[in-house]
C-alpha atoms as a PDB file:
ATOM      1  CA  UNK A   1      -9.672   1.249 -11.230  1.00  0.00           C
ATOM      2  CA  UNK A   2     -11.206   3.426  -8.171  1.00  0.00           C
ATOM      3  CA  UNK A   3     -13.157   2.465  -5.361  1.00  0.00           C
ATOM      4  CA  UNK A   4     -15.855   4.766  -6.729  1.00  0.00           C
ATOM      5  CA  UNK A   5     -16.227   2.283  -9.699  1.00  0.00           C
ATOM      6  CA  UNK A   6     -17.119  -0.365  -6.958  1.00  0.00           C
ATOM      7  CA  UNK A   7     -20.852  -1.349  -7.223  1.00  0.00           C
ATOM      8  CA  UNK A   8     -22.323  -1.965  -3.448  1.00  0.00           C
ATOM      9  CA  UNK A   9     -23.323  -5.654  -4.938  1.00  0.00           C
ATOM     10  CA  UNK A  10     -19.526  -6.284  -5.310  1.00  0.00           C
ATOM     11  CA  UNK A  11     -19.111  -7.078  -1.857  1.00  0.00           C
ATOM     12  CA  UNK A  12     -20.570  -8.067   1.494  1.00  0.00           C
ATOM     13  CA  UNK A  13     -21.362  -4.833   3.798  1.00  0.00           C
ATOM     14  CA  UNK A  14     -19.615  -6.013   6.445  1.00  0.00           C
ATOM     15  CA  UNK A  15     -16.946  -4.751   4.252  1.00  0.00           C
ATOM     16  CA  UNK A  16     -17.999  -1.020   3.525  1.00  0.00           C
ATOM     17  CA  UNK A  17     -15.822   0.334   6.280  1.00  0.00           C
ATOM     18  CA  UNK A  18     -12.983  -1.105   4.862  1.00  0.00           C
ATOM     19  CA  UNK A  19     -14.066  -0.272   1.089  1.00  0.00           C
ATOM     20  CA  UNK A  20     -14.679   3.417   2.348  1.00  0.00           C
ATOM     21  CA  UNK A  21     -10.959   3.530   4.195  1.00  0.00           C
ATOM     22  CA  UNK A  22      -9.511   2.614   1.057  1.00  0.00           C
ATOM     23  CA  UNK A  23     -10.234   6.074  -0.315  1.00  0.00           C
ATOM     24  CA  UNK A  24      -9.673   7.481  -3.403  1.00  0.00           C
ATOM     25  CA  UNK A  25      -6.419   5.639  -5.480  1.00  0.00           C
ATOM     26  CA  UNK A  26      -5.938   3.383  -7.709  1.00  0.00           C
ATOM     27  CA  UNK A  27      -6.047   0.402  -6.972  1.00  0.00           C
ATOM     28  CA  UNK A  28      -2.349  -0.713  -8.055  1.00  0.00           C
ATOM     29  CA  UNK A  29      -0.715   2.467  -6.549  1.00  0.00           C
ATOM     30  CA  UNK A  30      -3.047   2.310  -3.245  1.00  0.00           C
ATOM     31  CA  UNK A  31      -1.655  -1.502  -3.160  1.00  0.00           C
ATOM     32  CA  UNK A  32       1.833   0.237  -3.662  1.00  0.00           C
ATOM     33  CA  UNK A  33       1.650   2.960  -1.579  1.00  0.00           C
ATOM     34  CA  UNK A  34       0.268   1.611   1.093  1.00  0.00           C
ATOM     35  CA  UNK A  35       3.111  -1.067   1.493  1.00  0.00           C
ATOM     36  CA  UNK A  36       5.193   1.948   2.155  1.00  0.00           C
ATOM     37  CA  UNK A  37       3.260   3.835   4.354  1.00  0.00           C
ATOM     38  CA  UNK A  38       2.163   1.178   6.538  1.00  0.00           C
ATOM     39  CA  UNK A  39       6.046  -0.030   7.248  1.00  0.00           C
ATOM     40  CA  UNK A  40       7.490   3.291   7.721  1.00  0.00           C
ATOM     41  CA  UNK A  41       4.254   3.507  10.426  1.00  0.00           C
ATOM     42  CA  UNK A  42       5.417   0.181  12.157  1.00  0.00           C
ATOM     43  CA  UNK A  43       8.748   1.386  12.152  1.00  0.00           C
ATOM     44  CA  UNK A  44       8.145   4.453  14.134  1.00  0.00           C
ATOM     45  CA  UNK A  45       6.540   2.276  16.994  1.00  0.00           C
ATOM     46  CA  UNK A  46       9.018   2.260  19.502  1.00  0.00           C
ATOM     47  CA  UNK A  47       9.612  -1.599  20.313  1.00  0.00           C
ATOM     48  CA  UNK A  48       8.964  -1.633  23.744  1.00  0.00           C
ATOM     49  CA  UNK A  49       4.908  -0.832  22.304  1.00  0.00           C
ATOM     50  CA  UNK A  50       5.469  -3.806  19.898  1.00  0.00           C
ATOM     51  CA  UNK A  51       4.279  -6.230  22.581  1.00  0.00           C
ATOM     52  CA  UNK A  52       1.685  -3.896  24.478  1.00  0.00           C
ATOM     53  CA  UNK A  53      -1.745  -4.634  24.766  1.00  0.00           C
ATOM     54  CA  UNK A  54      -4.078  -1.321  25.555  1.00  0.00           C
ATOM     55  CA  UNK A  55      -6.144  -4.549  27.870  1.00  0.00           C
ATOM     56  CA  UNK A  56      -6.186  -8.323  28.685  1.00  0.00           C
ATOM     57  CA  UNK A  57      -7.404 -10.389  26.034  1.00  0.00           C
ATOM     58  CA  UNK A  58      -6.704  -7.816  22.996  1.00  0.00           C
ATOM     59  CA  UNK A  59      -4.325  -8.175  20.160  1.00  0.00           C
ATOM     60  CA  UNK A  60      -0.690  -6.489  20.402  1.00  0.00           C
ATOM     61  CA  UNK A  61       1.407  -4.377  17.867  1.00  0.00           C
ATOM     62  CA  UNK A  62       2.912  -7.290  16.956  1.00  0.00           C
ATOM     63  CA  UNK A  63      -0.226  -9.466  16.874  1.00  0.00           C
ATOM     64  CA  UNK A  64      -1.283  -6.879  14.586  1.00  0.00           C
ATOM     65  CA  UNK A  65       1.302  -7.013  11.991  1.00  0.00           C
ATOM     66  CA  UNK A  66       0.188 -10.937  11.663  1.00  0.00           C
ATOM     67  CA  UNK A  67      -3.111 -10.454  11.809  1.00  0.00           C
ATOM     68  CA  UNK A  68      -2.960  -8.278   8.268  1.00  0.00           C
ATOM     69  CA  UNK A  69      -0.521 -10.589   6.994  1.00  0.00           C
ATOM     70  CA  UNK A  70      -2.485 -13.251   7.117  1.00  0.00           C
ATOM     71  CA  UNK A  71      -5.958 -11.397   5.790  1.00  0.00           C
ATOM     72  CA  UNK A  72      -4.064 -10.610   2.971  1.00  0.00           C
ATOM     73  CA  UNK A  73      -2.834 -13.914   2.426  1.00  0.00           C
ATOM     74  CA  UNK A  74      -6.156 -14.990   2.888  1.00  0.00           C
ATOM     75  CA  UNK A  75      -7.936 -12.722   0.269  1.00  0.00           C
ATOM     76  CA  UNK A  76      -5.386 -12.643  -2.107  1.00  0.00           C
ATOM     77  CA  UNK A  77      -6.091 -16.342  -2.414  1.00  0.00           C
ATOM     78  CA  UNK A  78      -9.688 -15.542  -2.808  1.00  0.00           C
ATOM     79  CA  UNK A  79      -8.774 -13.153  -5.864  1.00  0.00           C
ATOM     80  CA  UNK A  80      -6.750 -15.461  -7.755  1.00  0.00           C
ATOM     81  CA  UNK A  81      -9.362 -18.422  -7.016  1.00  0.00           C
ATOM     82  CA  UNK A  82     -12.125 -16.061  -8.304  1.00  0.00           C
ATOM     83  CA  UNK A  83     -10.170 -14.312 -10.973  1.00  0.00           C
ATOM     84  CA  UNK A  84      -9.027 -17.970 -12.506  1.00  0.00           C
ATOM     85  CA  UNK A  85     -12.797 -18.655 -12.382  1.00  0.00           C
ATOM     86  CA  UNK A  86     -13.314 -21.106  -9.720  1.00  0.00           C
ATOM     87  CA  UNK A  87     -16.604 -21.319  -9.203  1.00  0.00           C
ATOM     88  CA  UNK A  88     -16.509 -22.977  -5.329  1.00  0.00           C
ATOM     89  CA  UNK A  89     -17.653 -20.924  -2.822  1.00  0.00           C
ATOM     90  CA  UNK A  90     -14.976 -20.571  -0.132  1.00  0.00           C
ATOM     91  CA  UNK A  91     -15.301 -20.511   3.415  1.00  0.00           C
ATOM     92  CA  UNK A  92     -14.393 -18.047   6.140  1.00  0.00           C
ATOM     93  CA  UNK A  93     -11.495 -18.151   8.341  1.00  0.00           C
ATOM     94  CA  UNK A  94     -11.540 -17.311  11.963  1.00  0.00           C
ATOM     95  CA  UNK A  95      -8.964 -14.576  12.809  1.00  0.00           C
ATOM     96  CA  UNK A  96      -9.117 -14.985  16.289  1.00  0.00           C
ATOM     97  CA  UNK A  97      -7.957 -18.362  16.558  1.00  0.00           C
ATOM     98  CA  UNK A  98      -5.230 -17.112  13.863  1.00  0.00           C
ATOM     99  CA  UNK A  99      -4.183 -14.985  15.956  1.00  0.00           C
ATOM    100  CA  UNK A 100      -3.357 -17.436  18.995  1.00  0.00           C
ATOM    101  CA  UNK A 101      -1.576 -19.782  16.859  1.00  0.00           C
ATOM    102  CA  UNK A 102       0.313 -17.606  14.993  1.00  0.00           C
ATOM    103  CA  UNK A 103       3.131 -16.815  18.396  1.00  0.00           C
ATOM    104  CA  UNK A 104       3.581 -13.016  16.834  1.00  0.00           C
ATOM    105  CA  UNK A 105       5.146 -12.159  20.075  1.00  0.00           C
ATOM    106  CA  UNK A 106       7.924 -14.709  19.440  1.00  0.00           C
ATOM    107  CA  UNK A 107       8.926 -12.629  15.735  1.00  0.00           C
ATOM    108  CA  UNK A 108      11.339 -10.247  16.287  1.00  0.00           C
ATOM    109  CA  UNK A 109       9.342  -6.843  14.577  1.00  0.00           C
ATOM    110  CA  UNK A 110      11.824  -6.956  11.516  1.00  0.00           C
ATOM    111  CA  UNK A 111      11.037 -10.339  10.469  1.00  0.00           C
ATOM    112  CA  UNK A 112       7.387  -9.029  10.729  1.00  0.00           C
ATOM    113  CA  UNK A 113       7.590  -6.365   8.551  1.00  0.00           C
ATOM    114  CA  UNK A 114       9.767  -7.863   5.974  1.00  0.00           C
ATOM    115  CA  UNK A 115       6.894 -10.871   5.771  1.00  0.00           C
ATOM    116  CA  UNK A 116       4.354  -8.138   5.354  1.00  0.00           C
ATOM    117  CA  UNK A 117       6.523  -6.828   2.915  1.00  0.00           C
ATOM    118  CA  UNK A 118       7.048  -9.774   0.813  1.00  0.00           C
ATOM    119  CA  UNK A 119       3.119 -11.006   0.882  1.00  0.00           C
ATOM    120  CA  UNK A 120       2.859  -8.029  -0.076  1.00  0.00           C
ATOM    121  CA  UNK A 121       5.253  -7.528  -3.136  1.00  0.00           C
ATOM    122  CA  UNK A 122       3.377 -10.626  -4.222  1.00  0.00           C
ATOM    123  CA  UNK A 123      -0.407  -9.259  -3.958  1.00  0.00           C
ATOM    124  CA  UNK A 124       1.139  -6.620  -6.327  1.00  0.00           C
ATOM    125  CA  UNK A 125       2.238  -8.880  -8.762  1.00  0.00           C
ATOM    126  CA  UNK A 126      -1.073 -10.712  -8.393  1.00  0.00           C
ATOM    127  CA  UNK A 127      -3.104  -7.815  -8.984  1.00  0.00           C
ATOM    128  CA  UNK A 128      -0.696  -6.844 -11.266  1.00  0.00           C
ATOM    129  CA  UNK A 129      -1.888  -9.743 -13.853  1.00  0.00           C
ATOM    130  CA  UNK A 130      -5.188  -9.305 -13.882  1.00  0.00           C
ATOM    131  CA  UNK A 131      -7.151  -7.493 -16.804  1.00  0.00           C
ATOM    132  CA  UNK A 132     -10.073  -5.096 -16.317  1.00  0.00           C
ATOM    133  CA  UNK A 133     -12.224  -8.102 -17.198  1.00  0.00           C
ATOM    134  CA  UNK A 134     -10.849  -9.987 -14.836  1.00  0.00           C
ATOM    135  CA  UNK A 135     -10.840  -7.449 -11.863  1.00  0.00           C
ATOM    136  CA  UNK A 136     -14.651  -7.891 -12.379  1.00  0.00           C
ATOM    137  CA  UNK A 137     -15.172 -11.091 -11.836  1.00  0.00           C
ATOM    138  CA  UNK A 138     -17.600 -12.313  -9.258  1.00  0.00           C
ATOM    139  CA  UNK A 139     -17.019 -15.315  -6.560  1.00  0.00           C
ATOM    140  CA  UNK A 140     -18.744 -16.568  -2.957  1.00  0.00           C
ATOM    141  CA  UNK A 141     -16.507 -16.111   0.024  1.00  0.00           C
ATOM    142  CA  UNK A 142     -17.840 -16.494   3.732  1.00  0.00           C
ATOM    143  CA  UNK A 143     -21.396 -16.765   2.143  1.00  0.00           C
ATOM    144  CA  UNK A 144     -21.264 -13.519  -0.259  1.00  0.00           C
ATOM    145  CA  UNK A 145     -20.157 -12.179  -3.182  1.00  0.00           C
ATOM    146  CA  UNK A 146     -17.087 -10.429  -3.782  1.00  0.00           C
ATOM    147  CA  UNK A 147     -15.515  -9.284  -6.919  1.00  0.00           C
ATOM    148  CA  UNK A 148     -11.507  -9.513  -7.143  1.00  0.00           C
ATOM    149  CA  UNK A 149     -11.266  -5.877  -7.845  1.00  0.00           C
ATOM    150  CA  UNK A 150     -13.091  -5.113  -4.153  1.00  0.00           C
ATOM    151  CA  UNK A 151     -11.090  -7.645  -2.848  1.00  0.00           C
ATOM    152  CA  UNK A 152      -7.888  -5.613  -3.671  1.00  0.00           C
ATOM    153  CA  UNK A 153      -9.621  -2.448  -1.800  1.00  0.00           C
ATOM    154  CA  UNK A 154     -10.473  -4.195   1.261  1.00  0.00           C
ATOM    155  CA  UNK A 155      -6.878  -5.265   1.568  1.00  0.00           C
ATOM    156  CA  UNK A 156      -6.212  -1.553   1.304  1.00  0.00           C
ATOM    157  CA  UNK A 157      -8.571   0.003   3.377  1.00  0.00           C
ATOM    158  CA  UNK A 158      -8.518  -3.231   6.486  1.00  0.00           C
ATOM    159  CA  UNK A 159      -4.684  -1.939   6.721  1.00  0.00           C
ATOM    160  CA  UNK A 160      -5.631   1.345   7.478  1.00  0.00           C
ATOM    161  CA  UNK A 161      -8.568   0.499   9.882  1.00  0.00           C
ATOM    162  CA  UNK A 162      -6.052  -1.387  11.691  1.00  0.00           C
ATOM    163  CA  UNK A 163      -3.412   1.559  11.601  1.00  0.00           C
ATOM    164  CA  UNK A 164      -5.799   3.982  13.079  1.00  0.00           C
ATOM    165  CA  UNK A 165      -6.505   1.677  15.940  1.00  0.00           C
ATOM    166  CA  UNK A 166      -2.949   1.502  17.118  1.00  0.00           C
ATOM    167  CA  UNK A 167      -2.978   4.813  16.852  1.00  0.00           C
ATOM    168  CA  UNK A 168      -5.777   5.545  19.324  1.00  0.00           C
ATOM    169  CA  UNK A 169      -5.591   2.935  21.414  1.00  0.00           C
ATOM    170  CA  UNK A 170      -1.890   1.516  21.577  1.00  0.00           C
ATOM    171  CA  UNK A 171       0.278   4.775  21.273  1.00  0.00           C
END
């Protein structure tokens, strides 16, 4: 399963960037590799830049790191609700008020990173178990459609949008 497989009507456009930044793996291994890539890129932040904000009112490293843990949390919940066929439409969540109650800044950046590691480990298994059938399925999150298989590439490519900021404006 490729992102080129994706039909547009699998997912809201809001989500294209992401969909597009996902390039051009398979889904499992861009899961995979990503979880590598992405931790050996938050380890080479030196940890005096874990708490730095570029300006007043924006997100840190380390709010960051939370902030994609908890999207993926988020969506893989959507993709097993929509892959086991619940049919209720699910509302949004509101990252910015995630983000100031989630105290990031009081993690040390290790237990961070082994929290994104573990949610993680377990979108992989989650992914993991679902059939091509399955990866098809449709379901209503934050008013649209969204199929579990473009699910799994907007966790992949919202991880790299997020990467590339830090690198322009935080390092």
């Amino acid at each position: 399963m490729k992102v080129s497989q994706l039909s547009a009507s699998e997912y809201a456009n809001y989500y294209s960037n992401y969909i597009k930044k996902a390039g051009s793996e398979e889904l499992i291994s861009g899961l995979d590799s990503s979880l590598s890539s992405v931790i050996a890129f938050f380890k080479a932040i030196p940890k005096d830049k874990l708490e730095y904000r570029y300006e007043t009112g924006k997100w840190s490293v380390k709010d960051i790191i939370q902030h994609l843990i908890d999207t993926e949390r988020v969506f893989a919940y959507r993709a097993l609700r929509f892959a086991r066929e619940d049919k209720t439409a699910l509302p949004g969540f509101k990252q910015n008020a995630y983000g100031v109650t989630a105290n990031a800044n009081k993690k040390s950046g290790e237990e961070l990173l082994k929290e994104y590691q573990l949610v993680r480990e377990s979108t992989i298994m989650l992914f993991k178990s679902f059939n091509e059938e399955t990866l098809k399925i449709i379901g209503v999150a934050s008013g649209s459609d969204m199929s579990v298989r473009a699910i799994g590439f907007v966790i992949i490519g919202h991880e790299k949008h997020h990467c590339q900021v830090i690198k322009e404006r935080y390092l």
